[in-house]
N, C-alpha and C. Protein backbone atom coordinates (compact mmCIF):
# COMPACT_ATOMS: atom_id res chain seq x y z
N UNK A 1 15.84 -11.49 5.81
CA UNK A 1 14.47 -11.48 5.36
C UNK A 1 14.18 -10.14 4.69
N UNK A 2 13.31 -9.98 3.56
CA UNK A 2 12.81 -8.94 3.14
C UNK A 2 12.07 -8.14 4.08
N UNK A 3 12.03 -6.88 3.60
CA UNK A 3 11.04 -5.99 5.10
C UNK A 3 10.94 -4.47 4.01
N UNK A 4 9.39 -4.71 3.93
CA UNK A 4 8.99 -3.45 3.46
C UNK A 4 7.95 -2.88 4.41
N UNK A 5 7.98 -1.49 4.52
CA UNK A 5 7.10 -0.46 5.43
C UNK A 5 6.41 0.32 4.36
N UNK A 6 5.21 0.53 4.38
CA UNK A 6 4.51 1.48 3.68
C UNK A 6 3.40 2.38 4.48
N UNK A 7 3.27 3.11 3.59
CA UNK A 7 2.01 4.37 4.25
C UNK A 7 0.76 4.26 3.10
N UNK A 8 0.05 4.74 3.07
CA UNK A 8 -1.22 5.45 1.97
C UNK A 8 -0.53 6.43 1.01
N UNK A 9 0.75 7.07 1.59
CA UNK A 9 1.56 8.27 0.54
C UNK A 9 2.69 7.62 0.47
N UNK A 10 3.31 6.73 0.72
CA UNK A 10 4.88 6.09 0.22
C UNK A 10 5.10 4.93 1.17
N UNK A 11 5.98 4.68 0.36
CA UNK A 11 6.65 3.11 0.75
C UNK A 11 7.91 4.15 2.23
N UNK A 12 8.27 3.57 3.24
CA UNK A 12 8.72 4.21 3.93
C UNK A 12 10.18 3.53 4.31
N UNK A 13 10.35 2.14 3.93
CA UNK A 13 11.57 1.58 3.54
C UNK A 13 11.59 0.16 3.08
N UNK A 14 12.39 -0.58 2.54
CA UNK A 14 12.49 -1.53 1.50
C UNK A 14 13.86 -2.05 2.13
N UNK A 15 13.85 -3.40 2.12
CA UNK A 15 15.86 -3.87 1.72
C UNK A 15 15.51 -5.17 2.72
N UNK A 16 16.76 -5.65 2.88
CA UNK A 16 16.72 -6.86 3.38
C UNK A 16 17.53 -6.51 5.20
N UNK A 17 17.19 -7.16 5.90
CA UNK A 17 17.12 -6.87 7.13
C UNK A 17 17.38 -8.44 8.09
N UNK A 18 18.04 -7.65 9.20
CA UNK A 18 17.86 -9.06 10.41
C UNK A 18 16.80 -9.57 11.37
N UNK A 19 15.81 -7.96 11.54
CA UNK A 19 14.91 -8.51 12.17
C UNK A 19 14.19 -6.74 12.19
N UNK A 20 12.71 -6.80 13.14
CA UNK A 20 12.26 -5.85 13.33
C UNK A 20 11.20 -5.77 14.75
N UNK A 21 11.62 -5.03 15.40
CA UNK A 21 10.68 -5.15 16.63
C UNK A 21 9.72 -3.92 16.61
N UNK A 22 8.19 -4.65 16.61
CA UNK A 22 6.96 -3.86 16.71
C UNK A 22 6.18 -3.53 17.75
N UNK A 23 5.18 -2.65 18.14
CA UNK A 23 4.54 -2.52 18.72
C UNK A 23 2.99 -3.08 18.62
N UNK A 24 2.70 -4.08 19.09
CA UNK A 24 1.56 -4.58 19.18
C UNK A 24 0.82 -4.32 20.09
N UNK A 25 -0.43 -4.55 19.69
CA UNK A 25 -1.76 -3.93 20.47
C UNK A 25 -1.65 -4.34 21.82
N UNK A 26 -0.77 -5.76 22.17
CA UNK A 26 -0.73 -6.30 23.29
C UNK A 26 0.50 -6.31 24.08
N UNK A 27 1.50 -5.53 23.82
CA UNK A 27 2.87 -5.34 23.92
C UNK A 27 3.85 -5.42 22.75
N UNK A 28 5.48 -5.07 22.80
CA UNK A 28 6.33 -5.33 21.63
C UNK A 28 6.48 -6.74 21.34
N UNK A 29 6.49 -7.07 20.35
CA UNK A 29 7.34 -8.06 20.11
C UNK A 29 7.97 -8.36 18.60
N UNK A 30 9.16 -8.98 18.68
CA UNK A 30 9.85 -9.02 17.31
C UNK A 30 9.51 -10.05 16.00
N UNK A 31 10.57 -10.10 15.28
CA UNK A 31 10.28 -10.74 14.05
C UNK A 31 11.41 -10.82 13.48
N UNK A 32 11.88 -12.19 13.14
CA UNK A 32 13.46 -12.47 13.07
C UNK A 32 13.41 -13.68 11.53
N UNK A 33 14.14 -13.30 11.08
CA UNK A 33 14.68 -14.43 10.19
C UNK A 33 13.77 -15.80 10.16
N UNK A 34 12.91 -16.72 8.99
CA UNK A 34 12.16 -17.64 8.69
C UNK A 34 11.37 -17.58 10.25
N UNK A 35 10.40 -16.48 10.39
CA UNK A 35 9.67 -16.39 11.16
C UNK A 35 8.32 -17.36 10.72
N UNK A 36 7.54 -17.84 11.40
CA UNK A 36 6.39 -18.52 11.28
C UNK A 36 5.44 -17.43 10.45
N UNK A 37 4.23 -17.68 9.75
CA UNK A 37 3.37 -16.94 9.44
C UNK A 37 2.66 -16.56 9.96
N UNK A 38 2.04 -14.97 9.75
CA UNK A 38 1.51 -14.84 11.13
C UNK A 38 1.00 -13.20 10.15
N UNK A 39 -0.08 -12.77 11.11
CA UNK A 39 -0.81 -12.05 10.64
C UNK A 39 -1.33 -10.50 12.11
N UNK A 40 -0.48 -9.66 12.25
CA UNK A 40 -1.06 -8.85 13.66
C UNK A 40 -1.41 -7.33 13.38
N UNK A 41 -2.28 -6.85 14.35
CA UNK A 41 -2.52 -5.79 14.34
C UNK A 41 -1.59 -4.91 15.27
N UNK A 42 -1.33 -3.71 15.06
CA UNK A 42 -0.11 -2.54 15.39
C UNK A 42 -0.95 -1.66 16.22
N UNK A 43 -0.12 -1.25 17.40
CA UNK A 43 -0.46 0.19 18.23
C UNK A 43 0.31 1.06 17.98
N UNK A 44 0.23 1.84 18.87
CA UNK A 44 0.98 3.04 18.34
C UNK A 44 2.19 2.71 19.30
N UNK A 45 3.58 3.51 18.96
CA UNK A 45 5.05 3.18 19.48
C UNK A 45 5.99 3.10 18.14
N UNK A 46 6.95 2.41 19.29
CA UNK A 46 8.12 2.54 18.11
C UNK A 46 8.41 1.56 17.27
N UNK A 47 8.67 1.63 15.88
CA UNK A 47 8.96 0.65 15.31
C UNK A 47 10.39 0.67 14.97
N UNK A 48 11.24 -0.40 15.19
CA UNK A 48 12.82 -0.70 15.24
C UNK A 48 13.13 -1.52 14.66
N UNK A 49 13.66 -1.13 13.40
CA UNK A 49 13.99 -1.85 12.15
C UNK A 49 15.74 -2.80 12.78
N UNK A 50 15.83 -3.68 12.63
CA UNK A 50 17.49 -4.00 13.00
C UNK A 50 18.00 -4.46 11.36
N UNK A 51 19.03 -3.74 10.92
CA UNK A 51 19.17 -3.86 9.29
C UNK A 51 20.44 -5.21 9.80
N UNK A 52 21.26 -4.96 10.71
CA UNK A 52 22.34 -6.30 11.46
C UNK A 52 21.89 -6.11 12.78
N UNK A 53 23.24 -6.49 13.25
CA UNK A 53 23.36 -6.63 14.70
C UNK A 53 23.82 -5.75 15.02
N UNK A 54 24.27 -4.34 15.09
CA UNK A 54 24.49 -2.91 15.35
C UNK A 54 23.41 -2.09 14.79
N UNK A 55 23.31 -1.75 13.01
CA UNK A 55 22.92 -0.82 12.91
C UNK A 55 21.19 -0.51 13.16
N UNK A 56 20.61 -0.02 13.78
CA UNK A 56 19.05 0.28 13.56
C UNK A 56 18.86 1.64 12.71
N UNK A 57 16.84 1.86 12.57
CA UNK A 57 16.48 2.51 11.96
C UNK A 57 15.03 2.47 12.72
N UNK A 58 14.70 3.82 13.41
CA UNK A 58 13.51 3.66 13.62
C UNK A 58 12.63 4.52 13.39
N UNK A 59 10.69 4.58 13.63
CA UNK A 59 10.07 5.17 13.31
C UNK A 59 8.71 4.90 14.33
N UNK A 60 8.09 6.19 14.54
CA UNK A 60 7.09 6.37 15.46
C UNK A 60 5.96 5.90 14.60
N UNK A 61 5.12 5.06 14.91
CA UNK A 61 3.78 4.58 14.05
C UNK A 61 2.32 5.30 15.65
N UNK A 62 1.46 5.28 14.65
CA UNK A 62 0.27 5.45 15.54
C UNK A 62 -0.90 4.29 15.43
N UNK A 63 -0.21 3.77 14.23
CA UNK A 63 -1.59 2.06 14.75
C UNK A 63 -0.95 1.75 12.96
N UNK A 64 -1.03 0.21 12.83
CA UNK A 64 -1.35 -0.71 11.25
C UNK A 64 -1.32 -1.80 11.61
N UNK A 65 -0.71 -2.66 11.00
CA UNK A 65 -0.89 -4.08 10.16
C UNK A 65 0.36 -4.78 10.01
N UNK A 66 1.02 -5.88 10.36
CA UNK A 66 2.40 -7.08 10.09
C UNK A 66 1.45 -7.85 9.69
N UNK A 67 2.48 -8.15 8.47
CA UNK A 67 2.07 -9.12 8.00
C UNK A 67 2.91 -10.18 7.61
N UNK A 68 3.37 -11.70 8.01
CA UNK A 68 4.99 -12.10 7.85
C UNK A 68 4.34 -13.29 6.91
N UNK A 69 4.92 -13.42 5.32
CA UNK A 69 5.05 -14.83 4.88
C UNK A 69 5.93 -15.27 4.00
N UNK A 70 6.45 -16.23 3.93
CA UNK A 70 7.35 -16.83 3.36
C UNK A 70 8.97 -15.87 3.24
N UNK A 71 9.33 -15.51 4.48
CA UNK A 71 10.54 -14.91 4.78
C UNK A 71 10.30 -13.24 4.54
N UNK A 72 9.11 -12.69 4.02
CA UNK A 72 8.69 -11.48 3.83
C UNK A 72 7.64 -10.87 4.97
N UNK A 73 8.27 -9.52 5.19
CA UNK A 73 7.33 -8.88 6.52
C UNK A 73 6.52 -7.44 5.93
N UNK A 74 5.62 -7.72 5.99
CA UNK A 74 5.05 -6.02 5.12
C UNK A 74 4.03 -5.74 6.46
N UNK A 75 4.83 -3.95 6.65
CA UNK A 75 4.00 -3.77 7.73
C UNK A 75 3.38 -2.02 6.72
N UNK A 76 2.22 -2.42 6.92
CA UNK A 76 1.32 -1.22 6.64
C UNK A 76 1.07 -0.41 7.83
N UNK A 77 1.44 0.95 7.92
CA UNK A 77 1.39 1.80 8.89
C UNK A 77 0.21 3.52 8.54
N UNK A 78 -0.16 3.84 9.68
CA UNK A 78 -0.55 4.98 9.39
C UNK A 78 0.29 6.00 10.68
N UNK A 79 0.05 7.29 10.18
CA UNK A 79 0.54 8.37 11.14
C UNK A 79 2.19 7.98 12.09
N UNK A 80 3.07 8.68 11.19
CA UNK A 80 4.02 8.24 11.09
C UNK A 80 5.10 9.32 11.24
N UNK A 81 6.42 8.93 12.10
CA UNK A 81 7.51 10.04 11.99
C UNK A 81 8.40 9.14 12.22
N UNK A 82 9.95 9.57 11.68
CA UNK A 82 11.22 9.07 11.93
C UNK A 82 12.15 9.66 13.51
N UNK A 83 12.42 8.74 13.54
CA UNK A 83 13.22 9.00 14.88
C UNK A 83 14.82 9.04 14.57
């Protein structure tokens, strides 16, 4: 699935991916390959990009936005660091 991350000052990564596990307002939960559509709000934690099944990529968010449709996940983030 496609998976783009952005900020208000840059796009924070782009490419195609296996999945990504977020932090939601109500606990983590993931987002995998022809996920349903779906629309959530973000807390603060970690966000864990899975590019396969080994490699990750992650990043500290302090609150945004998933947004999943048609095999595409755009998560808008604010206040942000790499781990």
């Amino acid at each position: 699935m496609q998976l783009d991350i952005l900020t208000p000052e840059k796009k924070l990564f782009s490419g195609s991916v296996y999945g990504i596990m977020l932090p939601g307002v109500n606990g983590l939960f993931e987002i995998l390959d022809k996920h349903a559509p779906m629309v959530s709000a973000l807390g603060s934690g970690k966000v864990k990009i899975l590019k396969d099944k080994k490699e990750t990529e992650q990043f500290t968010i302090q609150s945004g936005f998933v947004e999943v449709l048609n095999n595409k996940v755009t998560v808008l983030v604010e206040g942000t660091s790499q781990d």
